[in-house]
N, C-alpha and C. Protein backbone atom coordinates (compact mmCIF):
# COMPACT_ATOMS: atom_id res chain seq x y z
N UNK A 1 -4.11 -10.35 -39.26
CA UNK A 1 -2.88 -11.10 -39.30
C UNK A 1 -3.09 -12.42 -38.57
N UNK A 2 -3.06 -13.50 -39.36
CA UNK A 2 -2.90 -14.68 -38.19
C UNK A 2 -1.62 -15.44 -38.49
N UNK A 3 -2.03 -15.59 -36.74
CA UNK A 3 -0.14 -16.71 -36.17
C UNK A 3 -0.20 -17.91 -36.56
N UNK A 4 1.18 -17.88 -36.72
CA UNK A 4 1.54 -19.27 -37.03
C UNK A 4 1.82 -20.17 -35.68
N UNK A 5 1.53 -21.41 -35.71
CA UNK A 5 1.70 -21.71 -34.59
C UNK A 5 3.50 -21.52 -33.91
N UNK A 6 4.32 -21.00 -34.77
CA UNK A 6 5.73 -20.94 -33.52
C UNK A 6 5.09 -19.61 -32.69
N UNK A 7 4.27 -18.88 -33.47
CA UNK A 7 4.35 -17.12 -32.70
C UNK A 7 3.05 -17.80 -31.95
N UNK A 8 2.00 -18.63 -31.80
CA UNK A 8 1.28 -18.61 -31.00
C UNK A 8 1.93 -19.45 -29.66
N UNK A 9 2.93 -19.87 -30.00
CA UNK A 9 3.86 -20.84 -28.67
C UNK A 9 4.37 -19.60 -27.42
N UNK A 10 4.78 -19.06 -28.64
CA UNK A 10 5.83 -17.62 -28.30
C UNK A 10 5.05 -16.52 -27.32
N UNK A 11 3.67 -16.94 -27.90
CA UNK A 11 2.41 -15.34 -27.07
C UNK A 11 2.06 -16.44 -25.87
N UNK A 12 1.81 -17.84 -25.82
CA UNK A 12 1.58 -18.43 -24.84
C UNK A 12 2.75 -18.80 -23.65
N UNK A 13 3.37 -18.79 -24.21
CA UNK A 13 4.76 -18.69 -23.04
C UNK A 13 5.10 -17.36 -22.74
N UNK A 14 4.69 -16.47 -23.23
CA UNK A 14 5.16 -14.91 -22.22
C UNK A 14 3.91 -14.96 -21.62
N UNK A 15 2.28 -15.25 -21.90
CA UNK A 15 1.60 -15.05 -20.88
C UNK A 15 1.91 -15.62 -19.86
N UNK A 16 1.97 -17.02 -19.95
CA UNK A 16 2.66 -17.80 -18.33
C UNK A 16 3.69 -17.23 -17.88
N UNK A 17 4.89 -16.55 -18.47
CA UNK A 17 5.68 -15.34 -17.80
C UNK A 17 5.33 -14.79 -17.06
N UNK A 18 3.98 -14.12 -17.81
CA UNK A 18 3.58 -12.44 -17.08
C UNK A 18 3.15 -12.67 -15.79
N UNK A 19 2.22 -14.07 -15.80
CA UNK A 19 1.62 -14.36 -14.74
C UNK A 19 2.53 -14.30 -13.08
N UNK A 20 3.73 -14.39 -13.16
CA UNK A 20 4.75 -14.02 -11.87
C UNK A 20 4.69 -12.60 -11.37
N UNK A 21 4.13 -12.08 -12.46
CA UNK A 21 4.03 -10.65 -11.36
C UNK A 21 2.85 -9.95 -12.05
N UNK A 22 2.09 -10.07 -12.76
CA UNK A 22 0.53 -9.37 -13.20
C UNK A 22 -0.40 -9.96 -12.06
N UNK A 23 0.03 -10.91 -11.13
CA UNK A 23 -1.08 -10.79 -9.89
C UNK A 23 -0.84 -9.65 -8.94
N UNK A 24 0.38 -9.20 -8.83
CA UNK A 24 0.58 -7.54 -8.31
C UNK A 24 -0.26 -6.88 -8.37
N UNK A 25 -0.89 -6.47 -9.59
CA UNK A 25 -2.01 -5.43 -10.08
C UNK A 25 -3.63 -5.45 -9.00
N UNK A 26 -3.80 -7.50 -8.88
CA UNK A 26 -5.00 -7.48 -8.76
C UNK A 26 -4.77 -7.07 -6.57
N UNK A 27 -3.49 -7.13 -6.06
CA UNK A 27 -3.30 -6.67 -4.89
C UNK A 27 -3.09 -5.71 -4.62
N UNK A 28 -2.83 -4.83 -5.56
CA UNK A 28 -2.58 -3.37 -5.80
C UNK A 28 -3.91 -2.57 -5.99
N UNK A 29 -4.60 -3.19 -6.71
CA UNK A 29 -6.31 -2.90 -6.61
C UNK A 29 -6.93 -2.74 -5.14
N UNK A 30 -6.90 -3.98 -4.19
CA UNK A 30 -7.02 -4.27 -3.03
C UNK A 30 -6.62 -3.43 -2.33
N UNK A 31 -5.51 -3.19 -2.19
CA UNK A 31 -4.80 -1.99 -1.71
C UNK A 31 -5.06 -0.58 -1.55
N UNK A 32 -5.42 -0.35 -3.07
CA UNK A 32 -5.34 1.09 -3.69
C UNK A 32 -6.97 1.19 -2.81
N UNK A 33 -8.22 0.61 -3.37
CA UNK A 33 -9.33 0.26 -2.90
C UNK A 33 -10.01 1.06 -1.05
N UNK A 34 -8.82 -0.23 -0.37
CA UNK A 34 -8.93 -0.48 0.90
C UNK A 34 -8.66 0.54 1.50
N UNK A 35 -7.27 1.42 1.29
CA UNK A 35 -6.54 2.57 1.90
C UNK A 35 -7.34 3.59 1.52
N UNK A 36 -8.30 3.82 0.36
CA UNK A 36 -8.69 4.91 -0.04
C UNK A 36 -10.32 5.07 0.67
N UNK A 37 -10.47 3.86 1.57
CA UNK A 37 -11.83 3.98 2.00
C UNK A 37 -11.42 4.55 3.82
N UNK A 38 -10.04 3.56 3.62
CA UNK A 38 -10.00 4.52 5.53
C UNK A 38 -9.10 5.96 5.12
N UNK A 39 -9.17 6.71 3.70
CA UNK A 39 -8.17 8.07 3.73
C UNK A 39 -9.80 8.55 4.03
N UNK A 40 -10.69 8.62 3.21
CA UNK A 40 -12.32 9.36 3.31
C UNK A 40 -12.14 9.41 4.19
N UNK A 41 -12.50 8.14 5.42
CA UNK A 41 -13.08 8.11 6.83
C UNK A 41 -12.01 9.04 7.09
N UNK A 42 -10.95 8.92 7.39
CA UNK A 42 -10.26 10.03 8.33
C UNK A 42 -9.82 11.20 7.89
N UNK A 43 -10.42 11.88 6.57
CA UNK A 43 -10.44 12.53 6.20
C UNK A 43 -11.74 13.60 6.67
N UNK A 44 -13.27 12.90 6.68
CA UNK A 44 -14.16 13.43 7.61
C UNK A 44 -13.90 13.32 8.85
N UNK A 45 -13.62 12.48 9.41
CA UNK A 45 -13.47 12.76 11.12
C UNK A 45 -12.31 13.60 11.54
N UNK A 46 -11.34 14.82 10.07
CA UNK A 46 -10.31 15.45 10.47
C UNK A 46 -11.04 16.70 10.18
N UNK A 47 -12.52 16.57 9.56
CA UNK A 47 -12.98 17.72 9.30
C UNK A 47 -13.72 18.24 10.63
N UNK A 48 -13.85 16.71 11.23
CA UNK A 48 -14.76 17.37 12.38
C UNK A 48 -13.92 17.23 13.47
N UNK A 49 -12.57 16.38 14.26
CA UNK A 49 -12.17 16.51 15.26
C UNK A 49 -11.16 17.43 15.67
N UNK A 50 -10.32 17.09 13.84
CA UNK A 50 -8.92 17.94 14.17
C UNK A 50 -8.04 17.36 12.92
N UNK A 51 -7.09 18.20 13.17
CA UNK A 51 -5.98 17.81 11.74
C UNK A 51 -5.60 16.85 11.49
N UNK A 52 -5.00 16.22 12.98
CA UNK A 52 -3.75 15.07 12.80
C UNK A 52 -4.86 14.05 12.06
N UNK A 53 -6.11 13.97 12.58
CA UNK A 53 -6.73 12.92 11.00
C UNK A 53 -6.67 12.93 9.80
N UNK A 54 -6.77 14.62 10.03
CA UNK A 54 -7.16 15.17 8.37
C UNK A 54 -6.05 14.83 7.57
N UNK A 55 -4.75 15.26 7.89
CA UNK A 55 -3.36 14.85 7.62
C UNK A 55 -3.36 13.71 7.11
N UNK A 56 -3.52 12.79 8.32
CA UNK A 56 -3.43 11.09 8.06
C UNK A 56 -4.29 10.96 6.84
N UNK A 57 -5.89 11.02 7.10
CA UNK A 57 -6.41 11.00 5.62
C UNK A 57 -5.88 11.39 4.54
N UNK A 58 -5.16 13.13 4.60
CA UNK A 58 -4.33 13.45 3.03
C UNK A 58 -3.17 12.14 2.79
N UNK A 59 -2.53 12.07 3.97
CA UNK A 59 -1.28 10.93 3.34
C UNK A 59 -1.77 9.36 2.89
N UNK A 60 -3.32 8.77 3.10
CA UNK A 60 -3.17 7.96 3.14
C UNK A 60 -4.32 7.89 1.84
N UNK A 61 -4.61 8.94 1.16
CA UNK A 61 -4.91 9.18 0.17
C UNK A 61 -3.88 9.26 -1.31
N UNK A 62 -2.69 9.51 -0.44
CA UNK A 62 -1.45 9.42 -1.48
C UNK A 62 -1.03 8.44 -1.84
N UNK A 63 -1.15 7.65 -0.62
CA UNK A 63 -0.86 6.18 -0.73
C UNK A 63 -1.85 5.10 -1.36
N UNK A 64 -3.03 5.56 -1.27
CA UNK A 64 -3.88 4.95 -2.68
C UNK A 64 -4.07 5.14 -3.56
N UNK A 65 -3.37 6.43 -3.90
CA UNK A 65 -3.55 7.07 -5.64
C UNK A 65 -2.15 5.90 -5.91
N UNK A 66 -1.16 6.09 -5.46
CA UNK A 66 0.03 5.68 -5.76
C UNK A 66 -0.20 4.04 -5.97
N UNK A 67 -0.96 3.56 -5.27
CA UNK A 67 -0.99 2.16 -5.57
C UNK A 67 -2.13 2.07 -7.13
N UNK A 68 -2.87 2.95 -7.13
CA UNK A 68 -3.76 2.64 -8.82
C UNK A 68 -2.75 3.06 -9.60
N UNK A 69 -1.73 4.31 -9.47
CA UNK A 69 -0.84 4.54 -10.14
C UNK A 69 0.18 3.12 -10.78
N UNK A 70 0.42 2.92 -9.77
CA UNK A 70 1.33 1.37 -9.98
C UNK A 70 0.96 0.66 -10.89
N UNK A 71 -0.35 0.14 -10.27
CA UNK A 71 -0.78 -1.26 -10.84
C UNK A 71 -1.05 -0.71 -12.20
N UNK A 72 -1.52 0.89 -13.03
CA UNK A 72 -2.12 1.17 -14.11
C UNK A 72 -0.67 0.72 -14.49
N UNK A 73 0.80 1.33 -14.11
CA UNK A 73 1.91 0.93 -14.82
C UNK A 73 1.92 -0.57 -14.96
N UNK A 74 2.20 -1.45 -14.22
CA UNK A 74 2.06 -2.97 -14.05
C UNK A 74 1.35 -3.49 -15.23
N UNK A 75 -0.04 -3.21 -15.07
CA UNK A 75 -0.47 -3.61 -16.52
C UNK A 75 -0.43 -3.31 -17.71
N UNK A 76 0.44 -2.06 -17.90
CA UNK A 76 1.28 -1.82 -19.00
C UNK A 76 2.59 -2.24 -19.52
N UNK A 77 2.87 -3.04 -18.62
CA UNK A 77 4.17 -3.74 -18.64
C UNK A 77 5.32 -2.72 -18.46
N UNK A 78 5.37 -1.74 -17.49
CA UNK A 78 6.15 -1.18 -17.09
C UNK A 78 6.36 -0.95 -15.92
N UNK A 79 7.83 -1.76 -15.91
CA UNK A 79 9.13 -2.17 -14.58
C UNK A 79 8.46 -0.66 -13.42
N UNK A 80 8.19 0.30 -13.75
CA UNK A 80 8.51 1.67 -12.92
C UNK A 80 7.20 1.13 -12.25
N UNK A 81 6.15 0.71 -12.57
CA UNK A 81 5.04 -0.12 -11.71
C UNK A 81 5.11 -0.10 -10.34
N UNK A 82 5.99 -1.26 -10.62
CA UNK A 82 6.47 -2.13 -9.77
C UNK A 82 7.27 -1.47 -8.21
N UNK A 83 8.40 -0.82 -9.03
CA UNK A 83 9.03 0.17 -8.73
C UNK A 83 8.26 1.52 -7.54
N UNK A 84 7.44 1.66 -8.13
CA UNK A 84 6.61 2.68 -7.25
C UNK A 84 5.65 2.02 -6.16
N UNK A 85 4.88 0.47 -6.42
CA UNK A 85 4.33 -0.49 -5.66
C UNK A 85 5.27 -0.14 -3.99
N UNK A 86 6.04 -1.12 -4.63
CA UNK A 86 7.28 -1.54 -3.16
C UNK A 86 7.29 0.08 -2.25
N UNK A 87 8.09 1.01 -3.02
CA UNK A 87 8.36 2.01 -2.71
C UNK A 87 7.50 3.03 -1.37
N UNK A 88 6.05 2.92 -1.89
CA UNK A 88 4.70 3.25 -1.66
C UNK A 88 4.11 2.24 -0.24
N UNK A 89 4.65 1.02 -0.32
CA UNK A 89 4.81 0.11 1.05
C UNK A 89 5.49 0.84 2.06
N UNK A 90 6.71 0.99 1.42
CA UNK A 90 7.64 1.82 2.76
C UNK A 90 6.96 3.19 3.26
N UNK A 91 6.68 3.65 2.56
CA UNK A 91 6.08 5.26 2.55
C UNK A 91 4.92 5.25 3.52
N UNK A 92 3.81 3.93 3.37
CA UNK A 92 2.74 3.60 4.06
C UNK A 92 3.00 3.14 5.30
N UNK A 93 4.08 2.04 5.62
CA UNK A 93 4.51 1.82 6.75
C UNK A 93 4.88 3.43 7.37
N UNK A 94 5.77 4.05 6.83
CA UNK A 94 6.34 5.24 8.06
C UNK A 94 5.27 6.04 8.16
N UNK A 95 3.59 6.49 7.10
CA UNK A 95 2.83 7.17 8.07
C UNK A 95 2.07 6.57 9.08
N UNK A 96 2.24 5.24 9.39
CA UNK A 96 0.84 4.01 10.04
C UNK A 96 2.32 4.74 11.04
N UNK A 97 3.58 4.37 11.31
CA UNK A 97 4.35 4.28 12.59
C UNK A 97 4.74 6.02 12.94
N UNK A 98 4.57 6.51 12.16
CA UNK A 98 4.82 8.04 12.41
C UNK A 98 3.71 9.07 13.47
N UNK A 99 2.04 7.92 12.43
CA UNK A 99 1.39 8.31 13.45
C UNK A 99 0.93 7.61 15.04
N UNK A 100 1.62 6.39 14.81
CA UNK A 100 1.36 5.72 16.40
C UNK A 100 2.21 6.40 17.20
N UNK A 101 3.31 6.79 16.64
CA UNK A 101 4.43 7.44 17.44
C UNK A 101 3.84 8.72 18.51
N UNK A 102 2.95 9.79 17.38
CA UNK A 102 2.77 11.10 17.63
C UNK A 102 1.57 10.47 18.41
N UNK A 103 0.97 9.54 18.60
CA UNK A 103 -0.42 9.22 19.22
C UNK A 103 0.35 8.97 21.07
N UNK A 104 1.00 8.04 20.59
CA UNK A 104 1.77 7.56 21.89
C UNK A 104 2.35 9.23 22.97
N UNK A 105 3.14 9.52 21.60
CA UNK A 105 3.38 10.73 22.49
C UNK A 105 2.32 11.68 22.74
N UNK A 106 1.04 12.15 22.87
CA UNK A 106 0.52 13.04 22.85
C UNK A 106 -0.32 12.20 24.16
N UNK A 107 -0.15 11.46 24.27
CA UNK A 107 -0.64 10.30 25.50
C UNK A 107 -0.39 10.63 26.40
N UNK A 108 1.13 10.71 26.84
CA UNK A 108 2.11 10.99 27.79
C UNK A 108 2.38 12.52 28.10
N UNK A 109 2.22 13.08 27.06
CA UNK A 109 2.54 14.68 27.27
C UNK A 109 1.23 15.52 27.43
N UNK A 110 0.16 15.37 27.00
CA UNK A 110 -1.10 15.95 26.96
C UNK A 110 -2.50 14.92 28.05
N UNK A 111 -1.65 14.19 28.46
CA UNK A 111 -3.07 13.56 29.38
C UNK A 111 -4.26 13.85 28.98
N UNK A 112 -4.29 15.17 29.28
CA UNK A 112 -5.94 15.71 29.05
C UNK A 112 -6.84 16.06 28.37
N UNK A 113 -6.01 15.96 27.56
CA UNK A 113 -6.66 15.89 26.14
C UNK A 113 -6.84 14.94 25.24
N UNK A 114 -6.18 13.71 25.96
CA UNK A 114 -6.27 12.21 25.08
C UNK A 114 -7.22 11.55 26.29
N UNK A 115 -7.42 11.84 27.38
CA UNK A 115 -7.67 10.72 28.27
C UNK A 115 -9.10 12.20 28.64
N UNK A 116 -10.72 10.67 29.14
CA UNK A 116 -11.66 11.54 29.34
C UNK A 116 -11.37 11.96 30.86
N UNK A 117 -11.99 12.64 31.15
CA UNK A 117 -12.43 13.42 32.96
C UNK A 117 -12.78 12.62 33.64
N UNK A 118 -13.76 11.60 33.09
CA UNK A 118 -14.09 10.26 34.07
C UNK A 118 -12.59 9.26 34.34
N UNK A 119 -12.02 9.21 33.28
CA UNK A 119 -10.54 8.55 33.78
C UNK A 119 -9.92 9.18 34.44
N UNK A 120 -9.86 10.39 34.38
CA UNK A 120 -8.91 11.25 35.31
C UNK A 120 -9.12 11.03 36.64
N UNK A 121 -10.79 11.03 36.73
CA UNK A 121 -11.34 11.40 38.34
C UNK A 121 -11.18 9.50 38.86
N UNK A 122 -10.82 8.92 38.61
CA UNK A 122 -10.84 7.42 38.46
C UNK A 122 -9.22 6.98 38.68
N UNK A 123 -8.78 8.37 38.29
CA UNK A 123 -7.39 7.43 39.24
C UNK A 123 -6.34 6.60 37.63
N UNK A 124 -7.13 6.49 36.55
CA UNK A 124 -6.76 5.53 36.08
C UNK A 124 -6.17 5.92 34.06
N UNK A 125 -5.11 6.94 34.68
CA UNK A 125 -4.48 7.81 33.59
C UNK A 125 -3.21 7.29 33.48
N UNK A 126 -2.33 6.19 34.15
CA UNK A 126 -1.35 5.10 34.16
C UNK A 126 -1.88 4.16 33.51
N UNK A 127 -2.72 3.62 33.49
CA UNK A 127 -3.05 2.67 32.92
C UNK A 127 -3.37 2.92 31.14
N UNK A 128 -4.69 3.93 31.24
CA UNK A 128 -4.52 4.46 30.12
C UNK A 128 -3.63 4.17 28.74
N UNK A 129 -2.64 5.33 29.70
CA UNK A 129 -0.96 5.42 28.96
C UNK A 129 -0.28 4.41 28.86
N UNK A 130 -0.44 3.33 29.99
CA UNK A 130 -0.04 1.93 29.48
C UNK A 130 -0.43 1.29 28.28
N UNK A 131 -1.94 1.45 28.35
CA UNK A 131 -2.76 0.49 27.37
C UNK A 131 -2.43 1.73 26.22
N UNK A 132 -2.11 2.58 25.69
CA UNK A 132 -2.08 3.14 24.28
C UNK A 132 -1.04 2.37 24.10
N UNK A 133 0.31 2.73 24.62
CA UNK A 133 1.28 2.22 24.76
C UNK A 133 1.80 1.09 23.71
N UNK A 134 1.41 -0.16 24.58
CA UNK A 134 0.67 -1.32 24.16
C UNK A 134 0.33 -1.61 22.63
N UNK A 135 -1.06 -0.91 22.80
CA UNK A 135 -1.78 -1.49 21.48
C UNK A 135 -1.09 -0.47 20.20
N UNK A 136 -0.41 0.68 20.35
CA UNK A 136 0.08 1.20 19.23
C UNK A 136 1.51 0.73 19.51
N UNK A 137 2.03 -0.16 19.95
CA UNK A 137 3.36 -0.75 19.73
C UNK A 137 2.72 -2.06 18.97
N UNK A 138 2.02 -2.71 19.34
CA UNK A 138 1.37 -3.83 18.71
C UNK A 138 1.09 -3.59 17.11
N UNK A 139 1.09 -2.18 16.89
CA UNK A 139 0.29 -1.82 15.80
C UNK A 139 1.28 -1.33 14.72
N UNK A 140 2.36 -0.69 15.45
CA UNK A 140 3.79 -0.63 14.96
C UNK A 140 4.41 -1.84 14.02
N UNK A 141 4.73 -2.93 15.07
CA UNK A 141 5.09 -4.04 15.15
C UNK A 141 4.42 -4.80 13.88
N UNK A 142 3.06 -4.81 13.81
CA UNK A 142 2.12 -5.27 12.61
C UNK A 142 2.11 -4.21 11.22
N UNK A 143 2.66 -3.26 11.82
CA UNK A 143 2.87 -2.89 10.38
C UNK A 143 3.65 -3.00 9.96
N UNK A 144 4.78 -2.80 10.62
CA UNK A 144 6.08 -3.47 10.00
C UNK A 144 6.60 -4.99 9.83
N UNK A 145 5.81 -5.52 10.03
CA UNK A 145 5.85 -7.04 8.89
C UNK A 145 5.08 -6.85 7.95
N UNK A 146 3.85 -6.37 8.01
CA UNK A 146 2.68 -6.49 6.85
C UNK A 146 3.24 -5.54 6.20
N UNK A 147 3.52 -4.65 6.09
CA UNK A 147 4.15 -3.64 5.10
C UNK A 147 5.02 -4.14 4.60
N UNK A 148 5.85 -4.26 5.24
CA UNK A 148 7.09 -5.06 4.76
C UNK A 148 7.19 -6.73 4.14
N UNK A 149 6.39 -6.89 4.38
CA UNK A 149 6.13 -8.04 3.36
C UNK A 149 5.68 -7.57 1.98
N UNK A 150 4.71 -6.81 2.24
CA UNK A 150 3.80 -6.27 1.50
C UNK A 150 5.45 -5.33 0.30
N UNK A 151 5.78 -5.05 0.71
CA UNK A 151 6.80 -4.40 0.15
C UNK A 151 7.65 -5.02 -0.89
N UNK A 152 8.18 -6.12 0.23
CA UNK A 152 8.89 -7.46 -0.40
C UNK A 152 8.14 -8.13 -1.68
N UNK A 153 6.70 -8.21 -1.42
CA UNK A 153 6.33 -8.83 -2.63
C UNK A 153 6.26 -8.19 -3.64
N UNK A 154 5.90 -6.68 -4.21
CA UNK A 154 6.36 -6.25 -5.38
C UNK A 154 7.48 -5.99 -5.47
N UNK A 155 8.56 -6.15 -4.93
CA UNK A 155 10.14 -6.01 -4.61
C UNK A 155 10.54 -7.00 -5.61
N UNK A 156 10.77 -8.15 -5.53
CA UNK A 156 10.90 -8.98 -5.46
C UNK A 156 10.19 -9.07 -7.20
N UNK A 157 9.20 -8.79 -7.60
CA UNK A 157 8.10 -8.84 -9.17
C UNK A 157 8.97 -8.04 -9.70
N UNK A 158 9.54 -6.66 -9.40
CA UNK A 158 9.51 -5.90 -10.30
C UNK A 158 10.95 -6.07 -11.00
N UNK A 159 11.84 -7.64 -10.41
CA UNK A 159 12.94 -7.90 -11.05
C UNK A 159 12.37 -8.87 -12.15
N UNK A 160 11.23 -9.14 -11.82
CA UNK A 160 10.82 -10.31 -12.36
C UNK A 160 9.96 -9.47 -13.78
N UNK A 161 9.49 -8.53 -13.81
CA UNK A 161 9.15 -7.48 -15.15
C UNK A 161 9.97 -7.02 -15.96
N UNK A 162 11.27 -6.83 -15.23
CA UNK A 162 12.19 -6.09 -16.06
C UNK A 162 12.71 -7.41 -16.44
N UNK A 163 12.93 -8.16 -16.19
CA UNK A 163 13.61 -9.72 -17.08
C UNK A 163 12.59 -9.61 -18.70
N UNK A 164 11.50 -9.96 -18.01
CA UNK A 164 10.30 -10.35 -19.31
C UNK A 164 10.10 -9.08 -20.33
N UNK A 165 10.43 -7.77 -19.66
CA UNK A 165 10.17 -6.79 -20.61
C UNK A 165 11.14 -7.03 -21.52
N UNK A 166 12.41 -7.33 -20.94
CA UNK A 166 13.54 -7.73 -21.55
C UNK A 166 13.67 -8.47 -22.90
N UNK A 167 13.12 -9.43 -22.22
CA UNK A 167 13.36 -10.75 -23.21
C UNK A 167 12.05 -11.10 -23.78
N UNK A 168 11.00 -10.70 -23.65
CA UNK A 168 10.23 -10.43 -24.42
C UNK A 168 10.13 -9.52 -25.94
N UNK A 169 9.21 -10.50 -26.66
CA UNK A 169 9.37 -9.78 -28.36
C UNK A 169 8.63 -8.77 -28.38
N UNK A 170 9.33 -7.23 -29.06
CA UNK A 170 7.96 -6.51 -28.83
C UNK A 170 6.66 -6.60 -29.15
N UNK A 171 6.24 -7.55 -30.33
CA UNK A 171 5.33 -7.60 -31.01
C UNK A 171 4.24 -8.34 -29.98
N UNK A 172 4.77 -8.87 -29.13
CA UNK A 172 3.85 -9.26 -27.81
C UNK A 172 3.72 -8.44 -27.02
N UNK A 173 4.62 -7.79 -26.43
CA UNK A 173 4.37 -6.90 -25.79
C UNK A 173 3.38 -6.19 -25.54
N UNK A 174 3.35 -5.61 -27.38
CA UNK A 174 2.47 -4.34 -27.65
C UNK A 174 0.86 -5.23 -27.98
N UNK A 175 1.03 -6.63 -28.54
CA UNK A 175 -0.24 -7.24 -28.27
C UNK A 175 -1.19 -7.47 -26.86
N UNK A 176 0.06 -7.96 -25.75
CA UNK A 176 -0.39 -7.59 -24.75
C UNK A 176 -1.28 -6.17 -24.06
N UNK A 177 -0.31 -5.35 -24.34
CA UNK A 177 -0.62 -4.12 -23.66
C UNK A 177 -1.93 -3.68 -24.66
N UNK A 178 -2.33 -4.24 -25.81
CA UNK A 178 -3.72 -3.66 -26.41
C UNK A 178 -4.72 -4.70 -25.82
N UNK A 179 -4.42 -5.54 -24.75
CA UNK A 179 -5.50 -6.57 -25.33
C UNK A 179 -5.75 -7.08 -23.36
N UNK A 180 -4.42 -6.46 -22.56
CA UNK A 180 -5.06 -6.52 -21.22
C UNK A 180 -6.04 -6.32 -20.60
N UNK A 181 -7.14 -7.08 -20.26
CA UNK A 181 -8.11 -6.64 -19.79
C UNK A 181 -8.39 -8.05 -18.28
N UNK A 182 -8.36 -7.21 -17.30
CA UNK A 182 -8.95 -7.71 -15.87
C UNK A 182 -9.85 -8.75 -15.58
């Protein structure tokens, strides 16, 4: 079948459309990627220290399936993408602060088992507990902008998909979705 030039105007102006939120996908890659290399790591070091890694690794394994999940929707041109992107931000923020929380507390309540024998005999198990303190409030704090940005920006796309799915012709659509490639 070849276009006439109104339908080749028509396929070139929804690609410059798409382009407002099909860069989602290639951060969602990044994402999906990045999280799934520190779920492994703390997935072995939960095999060998203890759960609360192992845990963290299972959840943060969810949170990188969920982001390839996304972006596979995204580049199908489907809004629920998007939808699950943002969503999957929030989800990631509350295990990064859920577990600084339980870190912080296990600081304060278990001394001796977070802090070595040489700190103990050293006088210097206040401080310690200060400095976790500290750097997992710091860490809190950074996740909840970066997440939350991070959130905001497919937030924010996935109004911008459901417009174009919208008002888009299907016959592009479905050209699109055969012909997406990375």
């Amino acid at each position: 079948m070849e276009l006439t030039p109104e339908l080749r105007v028509e396929l070139v102006e929804a690609k410059e459309r798409a382009r407002s939120f099909l860069g989602a996908a290639k951060v969602a890659a990044f994402n999906g990627w990045s999280i799934g290399f520190f779920a492994a790591v703390s997935i072995l070091f939960g095999l060998i220290y203890g759960p609360t890694s192992f845990l963290v690794g299972v959840g943060l394994a969810i949170v990188a399936r969920n982001e390839f999940v996304g972006r596979t929707r995204l580049r199908s041109f489907d809004p629920s993408g998007l939808e699950l992107l943002w969503r999957n931000q929030i989800g990631f923020m509350v295990l990064i602060i859920a577990y600084c929380m339980w870190s912080i507390f296990r600081t304060y309540t278990r001394p001796e088992s977070e802090i070595s024998e040489l700190t103990q005999l050293l006088g210097a198990t206040e401080l310690v507990q200060a400095a976790t303190l500290i750097a997992y409030t710091v860490v809190i704090v950074a996740t909840g902008i970066f997440q939350g940005l991070n959130a905001y920006y497919y937030f924010v796309r996935a109004a911008r998909i459901r417009d174009y799915v919208r008002d888009t012709p299907p016959w592009v659509l479905d050209l699109q979705r055969s012909t997406l490639i990375e």
